[in-house]
C-alpha atoms as a PDB file:
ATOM      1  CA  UNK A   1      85.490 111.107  87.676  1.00  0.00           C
ATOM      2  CA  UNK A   2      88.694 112.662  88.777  1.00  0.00           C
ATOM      3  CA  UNK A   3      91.156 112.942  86.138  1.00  0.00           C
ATOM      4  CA  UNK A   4      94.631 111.972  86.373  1.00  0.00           C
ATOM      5  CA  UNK A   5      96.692 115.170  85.390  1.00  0.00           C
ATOM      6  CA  UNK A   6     100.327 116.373  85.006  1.00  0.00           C
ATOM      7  CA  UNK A   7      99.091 117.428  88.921  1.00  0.00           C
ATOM      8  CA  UNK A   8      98.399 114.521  90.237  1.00  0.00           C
ATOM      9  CA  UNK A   9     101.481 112.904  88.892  1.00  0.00           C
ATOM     10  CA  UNK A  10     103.397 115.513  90.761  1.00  0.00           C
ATOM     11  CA  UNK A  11     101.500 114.629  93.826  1.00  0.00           C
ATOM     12  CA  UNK A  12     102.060 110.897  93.361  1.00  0.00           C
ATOM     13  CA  UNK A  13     105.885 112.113  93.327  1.00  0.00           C
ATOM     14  CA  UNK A  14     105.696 113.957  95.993  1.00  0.00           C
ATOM     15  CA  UNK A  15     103.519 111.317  98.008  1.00  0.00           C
ATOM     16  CA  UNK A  16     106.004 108.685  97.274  1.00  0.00           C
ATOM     17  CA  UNK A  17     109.146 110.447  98.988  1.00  0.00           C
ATOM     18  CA  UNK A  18     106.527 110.979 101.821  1.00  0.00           C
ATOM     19  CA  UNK A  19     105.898 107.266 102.075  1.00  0.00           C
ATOM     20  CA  UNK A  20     108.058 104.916  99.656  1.00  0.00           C
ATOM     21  CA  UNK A  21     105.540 102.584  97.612  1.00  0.00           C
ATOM     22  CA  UNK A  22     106.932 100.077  95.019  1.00  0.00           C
ATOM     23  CA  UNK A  23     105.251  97.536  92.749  1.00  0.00           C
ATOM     24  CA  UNK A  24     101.811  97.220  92.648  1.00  0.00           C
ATOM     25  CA  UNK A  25     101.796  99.922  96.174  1.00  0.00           C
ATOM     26  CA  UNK A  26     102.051 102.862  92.843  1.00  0.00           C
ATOM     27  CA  UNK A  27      98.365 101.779  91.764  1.00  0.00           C
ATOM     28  CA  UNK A  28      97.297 102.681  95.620  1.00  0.00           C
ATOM     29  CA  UNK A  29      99.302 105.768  95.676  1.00  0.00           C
ATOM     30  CA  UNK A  30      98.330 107.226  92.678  1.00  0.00           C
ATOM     31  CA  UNK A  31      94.332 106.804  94.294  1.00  0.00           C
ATOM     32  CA  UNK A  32      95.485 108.927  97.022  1.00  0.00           C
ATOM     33  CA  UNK A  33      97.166 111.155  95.319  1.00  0.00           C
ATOM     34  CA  UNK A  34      94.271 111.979  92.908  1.00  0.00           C
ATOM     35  CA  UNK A  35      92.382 112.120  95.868  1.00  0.00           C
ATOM     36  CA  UNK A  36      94.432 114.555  97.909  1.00  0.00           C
ATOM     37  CA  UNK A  37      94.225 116.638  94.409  1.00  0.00           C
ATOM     38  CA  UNK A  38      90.670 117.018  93.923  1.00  0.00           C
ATOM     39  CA  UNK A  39      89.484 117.073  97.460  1.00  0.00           C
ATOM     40  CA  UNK A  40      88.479 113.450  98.769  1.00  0.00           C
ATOM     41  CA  UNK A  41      88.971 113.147 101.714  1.00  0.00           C
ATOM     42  CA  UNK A  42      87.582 109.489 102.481  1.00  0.00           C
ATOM     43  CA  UNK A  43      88.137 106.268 100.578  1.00  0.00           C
ATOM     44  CA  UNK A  44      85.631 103.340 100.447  1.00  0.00           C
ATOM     45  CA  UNK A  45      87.383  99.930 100.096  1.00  0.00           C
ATOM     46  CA  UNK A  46      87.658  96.387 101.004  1.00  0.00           C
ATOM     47  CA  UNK A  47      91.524  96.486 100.794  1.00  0.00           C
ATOM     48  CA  UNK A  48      92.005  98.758 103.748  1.00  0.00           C
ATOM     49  CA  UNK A  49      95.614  97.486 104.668  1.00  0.00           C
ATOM     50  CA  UNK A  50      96.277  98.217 101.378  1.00  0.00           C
ATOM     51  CA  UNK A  51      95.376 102.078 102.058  1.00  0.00           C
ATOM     52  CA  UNK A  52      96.584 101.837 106.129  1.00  0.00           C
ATOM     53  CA  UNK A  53     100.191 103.467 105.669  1.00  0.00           C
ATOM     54  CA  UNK A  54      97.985 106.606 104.148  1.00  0.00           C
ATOM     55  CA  UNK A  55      95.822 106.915 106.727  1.00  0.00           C
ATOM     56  CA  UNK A  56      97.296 110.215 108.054  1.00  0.00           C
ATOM     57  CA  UNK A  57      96.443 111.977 105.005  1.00  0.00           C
ATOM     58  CA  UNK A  58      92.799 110.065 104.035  1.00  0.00           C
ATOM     59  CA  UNK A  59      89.946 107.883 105.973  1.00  0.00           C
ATOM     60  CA  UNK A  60      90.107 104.811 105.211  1.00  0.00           C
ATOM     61  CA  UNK A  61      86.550 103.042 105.186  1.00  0.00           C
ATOM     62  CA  UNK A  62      85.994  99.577 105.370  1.00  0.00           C
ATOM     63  CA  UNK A  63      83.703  98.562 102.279  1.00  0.00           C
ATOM     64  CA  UNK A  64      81.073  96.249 103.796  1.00  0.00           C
ATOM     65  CA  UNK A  65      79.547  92.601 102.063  1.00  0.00           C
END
């Protein structure tokens, strides 16, 4: 489990003047931010558009079945 810290709010911040998010975009943004945080570099998902605009900064997996 990767906690969400005072540092990955400030990455979330950070991330979102990078790429604007709004509305229910946060949620995603706030994944990638706790994953630029602690490390992870690739993301498993079936919502890959979702994740698409973030793509320069994680892998983006499609989640199969």
């Amino acid at each position: 489990m990767a906690e969400d810290s005072s540092q990955v709010t400030e990455g979330l911040l950070t991330l979102m003047e990078e790429i604007p998010s709004g509305g229910k975009q946060v949620h995603d943004a706030n994944i990638v931010a706790t994953m630029l945080i602690y490390g992870i570099p690739q993301l498993l998902t079936h919502n890959i558009g979702d994740f698409a605009r973030f793509s320069g900064l994680i892998t983006v997996l499609p989640l199969q079945g």
